[in-house]
C-alpha atoms as a PDB file:
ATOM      1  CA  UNK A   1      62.991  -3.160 -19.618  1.00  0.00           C
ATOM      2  CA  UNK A   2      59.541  -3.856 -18.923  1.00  0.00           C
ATOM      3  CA  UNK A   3      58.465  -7.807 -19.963  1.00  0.00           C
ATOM      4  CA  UNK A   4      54.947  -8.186 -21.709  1.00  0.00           C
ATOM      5  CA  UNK A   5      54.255 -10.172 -18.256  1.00  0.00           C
ATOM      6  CA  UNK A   6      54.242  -7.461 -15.989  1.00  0.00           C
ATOM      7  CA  UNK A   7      51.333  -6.126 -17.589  1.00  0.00           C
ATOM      8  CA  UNK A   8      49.199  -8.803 -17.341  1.00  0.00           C
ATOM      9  CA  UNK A   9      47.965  -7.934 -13.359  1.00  0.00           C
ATOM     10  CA  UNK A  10      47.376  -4.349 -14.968  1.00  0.00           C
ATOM     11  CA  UNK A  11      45.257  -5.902 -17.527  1.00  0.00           C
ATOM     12  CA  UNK A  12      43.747  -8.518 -15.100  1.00  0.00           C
ATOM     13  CA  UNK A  13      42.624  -5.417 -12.797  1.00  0.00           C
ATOM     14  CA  UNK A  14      41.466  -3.144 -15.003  1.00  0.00           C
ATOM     15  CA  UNK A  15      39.417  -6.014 -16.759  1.00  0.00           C
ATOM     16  CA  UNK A  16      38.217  -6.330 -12.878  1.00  0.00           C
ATOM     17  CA  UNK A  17      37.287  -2.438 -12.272  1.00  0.00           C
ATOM     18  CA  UNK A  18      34.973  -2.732 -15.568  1.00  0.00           C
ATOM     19  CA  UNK A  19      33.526  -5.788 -14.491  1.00  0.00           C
ATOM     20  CA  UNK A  20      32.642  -4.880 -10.972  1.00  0.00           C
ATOM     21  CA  UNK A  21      31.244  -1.314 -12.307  1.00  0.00           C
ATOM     22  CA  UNK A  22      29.196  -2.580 -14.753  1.00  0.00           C
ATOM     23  CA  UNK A  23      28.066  -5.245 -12.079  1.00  0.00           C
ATOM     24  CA  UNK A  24      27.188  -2.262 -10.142  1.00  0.00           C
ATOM     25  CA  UNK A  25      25.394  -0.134 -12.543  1.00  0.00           C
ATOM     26  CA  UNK A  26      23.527  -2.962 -13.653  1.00  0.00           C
ATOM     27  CA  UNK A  27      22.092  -3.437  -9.740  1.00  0.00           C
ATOM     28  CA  UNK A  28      21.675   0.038  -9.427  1.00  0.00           C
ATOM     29  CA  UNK A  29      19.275   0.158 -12.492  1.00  0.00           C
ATOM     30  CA  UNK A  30      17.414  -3.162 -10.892  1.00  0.00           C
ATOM     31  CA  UNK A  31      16.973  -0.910  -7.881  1.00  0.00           C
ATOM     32  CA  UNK A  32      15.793   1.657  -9.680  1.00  0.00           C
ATOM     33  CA  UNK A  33      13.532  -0.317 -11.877  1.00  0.00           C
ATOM     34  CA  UNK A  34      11.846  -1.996  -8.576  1.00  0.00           C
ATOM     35  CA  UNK A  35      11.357   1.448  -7.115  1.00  0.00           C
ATOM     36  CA  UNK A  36       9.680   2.662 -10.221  1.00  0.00           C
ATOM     37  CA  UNK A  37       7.354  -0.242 -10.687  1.00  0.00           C
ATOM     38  CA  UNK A  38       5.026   0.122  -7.716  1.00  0.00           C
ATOM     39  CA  UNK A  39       4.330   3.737  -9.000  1.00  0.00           C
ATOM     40  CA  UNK A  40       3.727   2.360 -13.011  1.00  0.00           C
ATOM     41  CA  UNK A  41       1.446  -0.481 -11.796  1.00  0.00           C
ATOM     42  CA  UNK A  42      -0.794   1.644  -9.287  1.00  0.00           C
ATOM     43  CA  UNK A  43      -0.702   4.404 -12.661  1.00  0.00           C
ATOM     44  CA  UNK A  44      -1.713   1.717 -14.878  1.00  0.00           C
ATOM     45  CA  UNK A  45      -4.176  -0.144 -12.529  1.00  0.00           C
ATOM     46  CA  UNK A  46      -5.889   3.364 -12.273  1.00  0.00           C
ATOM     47  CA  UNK A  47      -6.171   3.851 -15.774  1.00  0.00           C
ATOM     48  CA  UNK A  48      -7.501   0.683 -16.441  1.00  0.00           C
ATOM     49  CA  UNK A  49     -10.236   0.451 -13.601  1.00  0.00           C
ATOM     50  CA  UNK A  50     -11.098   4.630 -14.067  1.00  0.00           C
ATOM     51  CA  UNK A  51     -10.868   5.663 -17.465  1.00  0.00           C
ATOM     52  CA  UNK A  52     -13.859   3.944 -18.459  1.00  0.00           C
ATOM     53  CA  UNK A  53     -15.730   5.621 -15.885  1.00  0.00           C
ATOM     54  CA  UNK A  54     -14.808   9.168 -16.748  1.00  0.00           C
ATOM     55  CA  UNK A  55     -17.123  11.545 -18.510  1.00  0.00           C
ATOM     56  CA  UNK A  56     -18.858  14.478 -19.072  1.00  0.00           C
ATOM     57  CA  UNK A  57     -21.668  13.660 -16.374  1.00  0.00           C
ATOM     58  CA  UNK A  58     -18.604  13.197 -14.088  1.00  0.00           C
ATOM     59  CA  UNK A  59     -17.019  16.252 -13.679  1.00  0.00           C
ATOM     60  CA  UNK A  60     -20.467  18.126 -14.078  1.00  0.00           C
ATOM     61  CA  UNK A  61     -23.518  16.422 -11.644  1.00  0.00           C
ATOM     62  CA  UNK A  62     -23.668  15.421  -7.920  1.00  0.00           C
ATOM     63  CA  UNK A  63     -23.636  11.990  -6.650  1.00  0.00           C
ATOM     64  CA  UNK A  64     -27.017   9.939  -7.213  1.00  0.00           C
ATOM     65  CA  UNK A  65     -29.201   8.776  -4.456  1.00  0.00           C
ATOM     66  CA  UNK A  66     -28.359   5.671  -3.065  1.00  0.00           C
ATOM     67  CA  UNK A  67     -28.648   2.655  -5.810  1.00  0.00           C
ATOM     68  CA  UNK A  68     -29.309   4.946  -8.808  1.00  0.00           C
ATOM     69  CA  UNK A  69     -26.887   4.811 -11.312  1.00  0.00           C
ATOM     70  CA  UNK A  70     -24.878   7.680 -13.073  1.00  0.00           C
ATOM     71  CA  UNK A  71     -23.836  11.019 -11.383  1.00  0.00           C
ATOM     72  CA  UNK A  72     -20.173  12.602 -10.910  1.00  0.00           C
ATOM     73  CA  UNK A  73     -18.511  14.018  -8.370  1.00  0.00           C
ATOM     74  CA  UNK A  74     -18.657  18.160  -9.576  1.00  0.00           C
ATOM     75  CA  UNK A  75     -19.019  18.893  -5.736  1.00  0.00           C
ATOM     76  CA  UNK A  76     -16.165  16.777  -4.348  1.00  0.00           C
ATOM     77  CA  UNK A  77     -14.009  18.300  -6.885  1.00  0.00           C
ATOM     78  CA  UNK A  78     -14.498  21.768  -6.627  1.00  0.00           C
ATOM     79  CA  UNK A  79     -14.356  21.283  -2.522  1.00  0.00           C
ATOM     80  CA  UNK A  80     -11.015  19.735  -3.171  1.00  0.00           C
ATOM     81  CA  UNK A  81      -9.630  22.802  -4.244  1.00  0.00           C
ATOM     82  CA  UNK A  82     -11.304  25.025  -1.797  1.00  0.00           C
ATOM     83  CA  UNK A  83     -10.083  22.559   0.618  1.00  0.00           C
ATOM     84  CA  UNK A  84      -6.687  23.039  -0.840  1.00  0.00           C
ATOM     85  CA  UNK A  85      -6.507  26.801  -0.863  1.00  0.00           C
ATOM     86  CA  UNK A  86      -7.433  27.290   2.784  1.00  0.00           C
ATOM     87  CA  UNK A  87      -5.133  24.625   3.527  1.00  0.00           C
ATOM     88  CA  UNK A  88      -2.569  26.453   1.804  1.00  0.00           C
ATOM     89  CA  UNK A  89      -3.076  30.200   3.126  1.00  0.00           C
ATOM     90  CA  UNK A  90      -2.879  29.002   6.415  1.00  0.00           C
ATOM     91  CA  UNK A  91       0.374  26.447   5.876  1.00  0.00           C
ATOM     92  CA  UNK A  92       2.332  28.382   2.962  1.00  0.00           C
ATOM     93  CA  UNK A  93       2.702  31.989   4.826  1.00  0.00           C
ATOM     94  CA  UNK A  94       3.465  30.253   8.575  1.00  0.00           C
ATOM     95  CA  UNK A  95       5.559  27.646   6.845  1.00  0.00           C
ATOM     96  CA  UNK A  96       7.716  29.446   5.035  1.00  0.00           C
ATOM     97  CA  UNK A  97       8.534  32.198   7.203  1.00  0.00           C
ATOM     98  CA  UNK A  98       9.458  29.968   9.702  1.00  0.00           C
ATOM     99  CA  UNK A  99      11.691  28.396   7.831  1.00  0.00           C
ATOM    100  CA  UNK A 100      13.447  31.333   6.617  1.00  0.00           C
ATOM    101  CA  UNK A 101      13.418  31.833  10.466  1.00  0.00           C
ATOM    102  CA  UNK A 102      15.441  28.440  11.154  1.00  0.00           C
ATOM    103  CA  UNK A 103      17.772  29.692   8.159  1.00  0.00           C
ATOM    104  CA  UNK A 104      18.732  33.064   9.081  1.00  0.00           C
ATOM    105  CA  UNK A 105      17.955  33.914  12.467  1.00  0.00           C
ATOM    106  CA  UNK A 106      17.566  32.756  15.731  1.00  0.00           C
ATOM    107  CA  UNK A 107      19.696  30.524  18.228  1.00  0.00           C
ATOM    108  CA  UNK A 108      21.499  27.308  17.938  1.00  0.00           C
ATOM    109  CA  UNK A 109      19.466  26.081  20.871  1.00  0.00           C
ATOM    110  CA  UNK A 110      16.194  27.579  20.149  1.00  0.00           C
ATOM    111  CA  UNK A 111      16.310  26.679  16.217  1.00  0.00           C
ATOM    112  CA  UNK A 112      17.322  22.952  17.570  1.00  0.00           C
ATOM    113  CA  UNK A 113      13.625  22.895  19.532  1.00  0.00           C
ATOM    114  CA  UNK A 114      11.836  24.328  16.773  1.00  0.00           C
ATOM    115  CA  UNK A 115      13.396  21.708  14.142  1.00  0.00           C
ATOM    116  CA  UNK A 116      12.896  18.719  16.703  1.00  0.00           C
ATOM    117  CA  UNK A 117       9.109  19.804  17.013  1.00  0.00           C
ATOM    118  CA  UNK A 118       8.895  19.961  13.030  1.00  0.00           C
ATOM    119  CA  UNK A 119      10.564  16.802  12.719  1.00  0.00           C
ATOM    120  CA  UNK A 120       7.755  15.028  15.418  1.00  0.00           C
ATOM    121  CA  UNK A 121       4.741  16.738  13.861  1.00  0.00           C
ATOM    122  CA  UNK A 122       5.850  15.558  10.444  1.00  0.00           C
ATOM    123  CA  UNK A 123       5.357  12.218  11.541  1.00  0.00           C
ATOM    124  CA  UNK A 124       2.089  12.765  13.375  1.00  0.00           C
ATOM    125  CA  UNK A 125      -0.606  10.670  11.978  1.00  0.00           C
ATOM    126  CA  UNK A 126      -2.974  12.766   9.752  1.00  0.00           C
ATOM    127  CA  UNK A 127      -6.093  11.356  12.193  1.00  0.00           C
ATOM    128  CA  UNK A 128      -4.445  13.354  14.966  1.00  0.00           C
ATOM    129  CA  UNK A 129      -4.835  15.961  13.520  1.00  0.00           C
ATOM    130  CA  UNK A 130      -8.120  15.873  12.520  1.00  0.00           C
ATOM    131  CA  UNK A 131      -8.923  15.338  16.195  1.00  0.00           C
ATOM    132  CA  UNK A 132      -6.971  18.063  17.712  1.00  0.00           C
ATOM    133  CA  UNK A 133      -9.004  20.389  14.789  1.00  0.00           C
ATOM    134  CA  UNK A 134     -11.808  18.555  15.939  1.00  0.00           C
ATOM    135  CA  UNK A 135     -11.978  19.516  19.310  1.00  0.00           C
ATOM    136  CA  UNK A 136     -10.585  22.836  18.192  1.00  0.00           C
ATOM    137  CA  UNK A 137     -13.351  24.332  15.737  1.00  0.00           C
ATOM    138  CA  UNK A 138     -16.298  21.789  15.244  1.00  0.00           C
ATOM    139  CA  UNK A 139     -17.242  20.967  18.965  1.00  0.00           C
ATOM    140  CA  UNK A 140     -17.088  24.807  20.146  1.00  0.00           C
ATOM    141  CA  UNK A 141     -18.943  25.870  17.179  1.00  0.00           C
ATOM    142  CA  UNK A 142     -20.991  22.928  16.851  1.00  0.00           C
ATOM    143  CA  UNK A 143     -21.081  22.122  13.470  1.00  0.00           C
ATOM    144  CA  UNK A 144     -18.445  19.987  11.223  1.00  0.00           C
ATOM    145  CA  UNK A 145     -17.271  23.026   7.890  1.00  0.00           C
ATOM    146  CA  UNK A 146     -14.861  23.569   5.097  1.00  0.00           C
ATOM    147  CA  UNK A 147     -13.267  26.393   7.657  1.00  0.00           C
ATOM    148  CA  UNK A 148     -12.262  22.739  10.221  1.00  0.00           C
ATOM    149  CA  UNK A 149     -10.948  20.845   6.726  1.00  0.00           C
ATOM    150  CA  UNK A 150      -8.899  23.802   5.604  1.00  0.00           C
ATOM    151  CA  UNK A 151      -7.418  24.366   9.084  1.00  0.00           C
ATOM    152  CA  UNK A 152      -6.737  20.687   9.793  1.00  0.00           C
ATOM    153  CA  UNK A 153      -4.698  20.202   6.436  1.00  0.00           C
ATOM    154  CA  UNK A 154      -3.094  23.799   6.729  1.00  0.00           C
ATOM    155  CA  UNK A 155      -1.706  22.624  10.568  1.00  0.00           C
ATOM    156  CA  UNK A 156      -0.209  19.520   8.595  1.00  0.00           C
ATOM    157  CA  UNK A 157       1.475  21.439   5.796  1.00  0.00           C
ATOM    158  CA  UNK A 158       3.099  23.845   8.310  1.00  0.00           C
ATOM    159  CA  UNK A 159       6.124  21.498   9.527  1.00  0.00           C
ATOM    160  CA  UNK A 160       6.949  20.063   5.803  1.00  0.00           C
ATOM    161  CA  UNK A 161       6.985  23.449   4.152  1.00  0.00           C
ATOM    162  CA  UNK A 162       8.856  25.124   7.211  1.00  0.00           C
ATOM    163  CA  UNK A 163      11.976  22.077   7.023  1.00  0.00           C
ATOM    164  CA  UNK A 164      12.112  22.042   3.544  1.00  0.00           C
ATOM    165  CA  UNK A 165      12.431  25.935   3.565  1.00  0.00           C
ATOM    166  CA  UNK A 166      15.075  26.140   5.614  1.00  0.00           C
ATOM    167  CA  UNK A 167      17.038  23.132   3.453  1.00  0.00           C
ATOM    168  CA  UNK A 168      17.072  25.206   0.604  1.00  0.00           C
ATOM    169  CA  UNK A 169      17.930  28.314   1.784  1.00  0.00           C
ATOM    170  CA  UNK A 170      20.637  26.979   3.865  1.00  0.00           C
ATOM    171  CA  UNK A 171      22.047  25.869   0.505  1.00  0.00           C
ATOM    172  CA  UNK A 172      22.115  29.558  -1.160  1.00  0.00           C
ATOM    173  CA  UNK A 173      26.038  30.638  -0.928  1.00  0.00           C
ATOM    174  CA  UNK A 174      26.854  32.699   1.604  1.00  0.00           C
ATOM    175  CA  UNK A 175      28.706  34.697  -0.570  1.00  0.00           C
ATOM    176  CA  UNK A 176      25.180  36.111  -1.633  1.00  0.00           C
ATOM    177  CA  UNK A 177      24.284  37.230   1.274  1.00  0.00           C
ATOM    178  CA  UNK A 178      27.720  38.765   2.250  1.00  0.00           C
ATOM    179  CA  UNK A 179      27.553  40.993  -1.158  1.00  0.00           C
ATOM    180  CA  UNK A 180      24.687  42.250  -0.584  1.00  0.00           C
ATOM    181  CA  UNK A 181      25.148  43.595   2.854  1.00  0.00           C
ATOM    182  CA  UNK A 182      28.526  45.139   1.668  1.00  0.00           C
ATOM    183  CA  UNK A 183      26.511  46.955  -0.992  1.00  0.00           C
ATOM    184  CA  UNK A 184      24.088  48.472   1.931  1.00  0.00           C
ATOM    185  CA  UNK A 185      21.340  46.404   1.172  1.00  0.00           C
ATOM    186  CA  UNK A 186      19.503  45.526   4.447  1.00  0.00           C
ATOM    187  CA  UNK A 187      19.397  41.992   5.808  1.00  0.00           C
ATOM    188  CA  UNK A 188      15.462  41.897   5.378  1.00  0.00           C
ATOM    189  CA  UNK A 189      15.633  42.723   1.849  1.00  0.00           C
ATOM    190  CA  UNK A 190      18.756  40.771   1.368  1.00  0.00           C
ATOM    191  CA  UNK A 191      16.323  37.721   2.578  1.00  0.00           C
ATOM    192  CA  UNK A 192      13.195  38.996   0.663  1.00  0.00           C
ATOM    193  CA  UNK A 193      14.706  39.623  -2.573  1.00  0.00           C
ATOM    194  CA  UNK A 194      18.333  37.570  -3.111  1.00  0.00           C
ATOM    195  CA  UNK A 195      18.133  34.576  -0.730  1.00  0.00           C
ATOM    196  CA  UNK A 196      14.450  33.650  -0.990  1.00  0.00           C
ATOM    197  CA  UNK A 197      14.272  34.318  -4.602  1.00  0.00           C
ATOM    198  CA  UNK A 198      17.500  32.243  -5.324  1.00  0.00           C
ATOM    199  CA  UNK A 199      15.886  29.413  -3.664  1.00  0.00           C
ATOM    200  CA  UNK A 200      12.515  30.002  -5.144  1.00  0.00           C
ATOM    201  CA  UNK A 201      12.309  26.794  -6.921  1.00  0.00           C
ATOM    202  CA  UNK A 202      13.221  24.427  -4.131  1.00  0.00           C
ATOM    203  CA  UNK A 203      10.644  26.424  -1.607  1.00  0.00           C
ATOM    204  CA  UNK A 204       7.815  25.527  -4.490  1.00  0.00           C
ATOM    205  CA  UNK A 205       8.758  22.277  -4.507  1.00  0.00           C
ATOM    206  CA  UNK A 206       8.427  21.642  -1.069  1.00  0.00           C
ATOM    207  CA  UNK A 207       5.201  23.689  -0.802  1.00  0.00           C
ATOM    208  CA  UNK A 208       4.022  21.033  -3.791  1.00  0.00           C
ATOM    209  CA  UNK A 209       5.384  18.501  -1.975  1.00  0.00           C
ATOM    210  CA  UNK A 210       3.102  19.660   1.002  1.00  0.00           C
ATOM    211  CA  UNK A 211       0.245  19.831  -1.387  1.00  0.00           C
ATOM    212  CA  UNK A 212       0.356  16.414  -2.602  1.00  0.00           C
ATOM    213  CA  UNK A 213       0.612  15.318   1.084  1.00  0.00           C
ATOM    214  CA  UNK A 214      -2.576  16.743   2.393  1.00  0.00           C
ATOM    215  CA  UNK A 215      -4.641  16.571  -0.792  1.00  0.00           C
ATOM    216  CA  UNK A 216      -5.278  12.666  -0.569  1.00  0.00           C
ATOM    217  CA  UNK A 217      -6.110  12.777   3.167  1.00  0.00           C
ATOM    218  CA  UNK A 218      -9.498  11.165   4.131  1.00  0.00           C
ATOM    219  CA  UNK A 219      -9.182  10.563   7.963  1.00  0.00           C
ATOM    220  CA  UNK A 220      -8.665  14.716   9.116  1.00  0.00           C
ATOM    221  CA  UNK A 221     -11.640  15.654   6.501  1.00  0.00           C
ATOM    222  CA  UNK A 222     -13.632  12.747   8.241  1.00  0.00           C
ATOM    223  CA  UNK A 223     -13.385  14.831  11.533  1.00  0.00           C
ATOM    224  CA  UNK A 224     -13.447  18.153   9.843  1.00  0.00           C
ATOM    225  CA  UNK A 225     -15.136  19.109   6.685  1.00  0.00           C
ATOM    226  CA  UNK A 226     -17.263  15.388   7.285  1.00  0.00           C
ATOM    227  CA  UNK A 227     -18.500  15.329   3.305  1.00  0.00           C
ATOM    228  CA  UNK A 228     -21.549  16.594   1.894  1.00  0.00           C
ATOM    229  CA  UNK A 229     -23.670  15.111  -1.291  1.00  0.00           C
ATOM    230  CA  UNK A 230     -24.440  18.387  -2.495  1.00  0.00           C
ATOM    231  CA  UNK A 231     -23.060  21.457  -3.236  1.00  0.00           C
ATOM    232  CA  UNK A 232     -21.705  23.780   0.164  1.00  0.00           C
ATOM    233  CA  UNK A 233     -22.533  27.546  -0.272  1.00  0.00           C
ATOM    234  CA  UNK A 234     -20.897  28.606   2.265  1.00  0.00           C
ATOM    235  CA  UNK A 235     -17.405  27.787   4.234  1.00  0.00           C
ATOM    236  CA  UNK A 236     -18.857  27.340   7.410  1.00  0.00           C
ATOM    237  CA  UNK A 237     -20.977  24.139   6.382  1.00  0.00           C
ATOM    238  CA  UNK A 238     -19.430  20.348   5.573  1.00  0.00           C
ATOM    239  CA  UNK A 239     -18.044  20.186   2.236  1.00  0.00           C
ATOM    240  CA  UNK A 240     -17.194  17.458  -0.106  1.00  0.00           C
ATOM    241  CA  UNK A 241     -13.770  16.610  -0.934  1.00  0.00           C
ATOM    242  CA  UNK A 242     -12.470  13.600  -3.816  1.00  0.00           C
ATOM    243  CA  UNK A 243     -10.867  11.837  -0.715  1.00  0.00           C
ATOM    244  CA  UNK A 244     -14.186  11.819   1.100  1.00  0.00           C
ATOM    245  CA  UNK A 245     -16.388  10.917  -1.786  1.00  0.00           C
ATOM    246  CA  UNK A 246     -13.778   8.417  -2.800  1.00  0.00           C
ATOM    247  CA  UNK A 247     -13.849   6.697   0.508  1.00  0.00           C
ATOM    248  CA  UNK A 248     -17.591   6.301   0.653  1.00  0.00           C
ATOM    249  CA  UNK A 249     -18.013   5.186  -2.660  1.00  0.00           C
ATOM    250  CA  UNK A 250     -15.512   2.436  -1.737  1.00  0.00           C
ATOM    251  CA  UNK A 251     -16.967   1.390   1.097  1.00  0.00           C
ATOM    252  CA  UNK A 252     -20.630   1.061  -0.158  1.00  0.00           C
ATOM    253  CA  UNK A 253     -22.117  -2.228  -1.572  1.00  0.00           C
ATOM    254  CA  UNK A 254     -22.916  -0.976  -4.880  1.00  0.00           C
ATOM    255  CA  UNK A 255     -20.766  -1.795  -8.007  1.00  0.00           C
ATOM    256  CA  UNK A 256     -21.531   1.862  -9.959  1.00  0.00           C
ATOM    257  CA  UNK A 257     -20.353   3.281  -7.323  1.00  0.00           C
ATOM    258  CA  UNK A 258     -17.177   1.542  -6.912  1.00  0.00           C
ATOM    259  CA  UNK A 259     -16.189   2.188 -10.565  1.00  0.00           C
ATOM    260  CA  UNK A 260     -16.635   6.408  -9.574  1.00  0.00           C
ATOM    261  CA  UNK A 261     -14.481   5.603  -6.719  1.00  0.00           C
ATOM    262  CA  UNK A 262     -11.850   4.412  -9.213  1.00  0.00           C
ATOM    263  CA  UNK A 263     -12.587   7.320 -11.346  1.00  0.00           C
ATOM    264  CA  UNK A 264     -11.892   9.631  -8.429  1.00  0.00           C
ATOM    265  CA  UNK A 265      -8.668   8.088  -7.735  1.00  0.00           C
ATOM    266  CA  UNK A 266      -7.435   8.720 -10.776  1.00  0.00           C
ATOM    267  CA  UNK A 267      -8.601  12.117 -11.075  1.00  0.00           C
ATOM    268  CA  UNK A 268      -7.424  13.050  -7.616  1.00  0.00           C
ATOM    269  CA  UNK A 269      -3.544  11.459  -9.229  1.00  0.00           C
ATOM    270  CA  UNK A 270      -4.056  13.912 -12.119  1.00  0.00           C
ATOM    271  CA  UNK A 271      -4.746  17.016 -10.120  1.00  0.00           C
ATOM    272  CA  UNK A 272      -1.395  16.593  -8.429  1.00  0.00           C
ATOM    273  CA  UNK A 273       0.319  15.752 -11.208  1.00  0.00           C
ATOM    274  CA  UNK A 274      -1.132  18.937 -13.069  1.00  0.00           C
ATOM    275  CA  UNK A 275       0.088  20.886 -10.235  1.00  0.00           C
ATOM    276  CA  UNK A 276       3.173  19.930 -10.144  1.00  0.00           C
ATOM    277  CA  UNK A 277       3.842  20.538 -13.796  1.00  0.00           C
ATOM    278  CA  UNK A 278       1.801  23.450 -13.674  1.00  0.00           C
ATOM    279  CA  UNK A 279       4.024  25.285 -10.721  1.00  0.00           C
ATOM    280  CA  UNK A 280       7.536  24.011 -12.084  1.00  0.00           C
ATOM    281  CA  UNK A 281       6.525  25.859 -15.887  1.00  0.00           C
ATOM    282  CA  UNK A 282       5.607  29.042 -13.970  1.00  0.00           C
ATOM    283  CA  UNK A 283       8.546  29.088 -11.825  1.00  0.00           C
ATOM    284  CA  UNK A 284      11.204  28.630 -14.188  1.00  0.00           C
ATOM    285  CA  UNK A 285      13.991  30.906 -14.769  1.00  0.00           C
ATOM    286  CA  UNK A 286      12.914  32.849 -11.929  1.00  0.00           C
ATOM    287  CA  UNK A 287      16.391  32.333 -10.372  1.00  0.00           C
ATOM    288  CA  UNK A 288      18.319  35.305  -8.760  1.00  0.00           C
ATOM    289  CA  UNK A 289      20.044  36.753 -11.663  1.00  0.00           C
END
């Protein structure tokens, strides 16, 4: 017969297993809320120091002469996303296909090199590359251009989206893949149309992720695209970007033009952010059905 004693080290453990969970799950939200913070405060400090500095005149006129107050940053903006889009025709197409590469064909020792390489060039400093572009495009051709920017942040996209490509896909079931061949489908479509598009949303991500990388870089641009006060007609002359502008305003001696840097900074935060929401609402329920 069992005694109301021998319960008592069930009780006594069990009382211990809530204790030390809850112990735990309150240090795991500490963690949490000391990871979060840094990104809150920079959000807030750049809200507080830029909002009052954006408007109209911002997003629609050129930067003032030297010591004259009022202007925007219309030309840094719009170079931004021209900056972007080269950047991304050149990293998005050689990215992902060699990651769908790594995934689904190749060697064991040849896919080890090419992942090794990635992995190095991911950690490349961004001012690297904008030498290696550098003595690529502007010294031959003699002239610093939006065609050396867009290059120079494409090269650094192309080892982020490629990895994160080949994560994904490697995560599709094989089972996918094996029905579909047994149906007489053939492997490139099988790739095309089942495994890429049932990874869709986790290639996106890491092409945003890519994005988000290169679109605050000042030191390649510096090299490359070098900044322009005005607006850039053509590709093949210096171009403004938000990172550039922001940089210079930052590093001047005048106090308007401090306050646009702030303005830029928080602008530049809200084009990524936009993007991101932007791309996750249009690739929704695009899953392999």
């Amino acid at each position: 017969m069992t005694t109301p004693s021998q319960f008592q080290p069930t009780a006594r453990r069990h009382a211990w297993r809530k204790f030390t969970s809850g112990a735990m799950a309150g240090l795991m939200l500490v963690c949490a809320v000391a990871v979060m913070a840094p990104i809150f405060l920079v959000l807030f400090f750049l809200v507080r120091e830029g909002a009052s500095s954006l408007d109209w005149s911002f997003f629609t006129q050129l930067p003032k002469p030297s010591g004259e107050l009022g202007g925007g940053m219309a030309n840094a903006i719009v170079g931004t996303f021209t900056l972007l889009a080269m950047a991304a025709a050149i990293g998005v197409p050689v990215g992902v296909m060699g990651g769908v590469y790594l995934a689904e064909y190749g060697s064991d020792r040849a896919n080890s090199w090419i992942r090794f390489t990635a992995d190095v060039l991911n950690g490349v400093p961004s001012i690297v590359w904008g030498m290696v572009v550098y003595g690529l495009l502007v010294v031959p051709f003699k002239t610093f251009s939006a065609y050396a920017g867009g290059v120079a942040l494409g090269f650094m996209m192309i080892p982020l989206v490629m990895r994160t490509t080949e994560e994904v896909l490697v995560l599709v079931p094989q089972g996918y893949r094996e029905a579909a061949l047994a149906l007489g489908i053939p492997r490139w479509k099988t790739i095309t149309v089942i495994v890429v598009r049932t990874a869709l949303k986790g290639i996106v991500t890491g092409i945003l992720i890519a994005m988000a990388r290169v679109a605050g870089e000042t030191a390649p641009l510096l090299f490359t695209a070098l900044g322009n006060n005005f607006w850039s007609h053509r590709l093949s002359e210096p171009i403004s970007a938000l990172p550039l502008q922001i940089f210079t305003y930052a590093t001047s001696a005048y106090d308007d033009w401090h306050r646009q840097a702030w303005a830029g900074a928080l602008v530049l935060m809200g084009m990524i952010l936009s993007l991101n929401i932007l791309v996750r609402v249009l690739s929704r329920d695009r899953s392999f059905k």
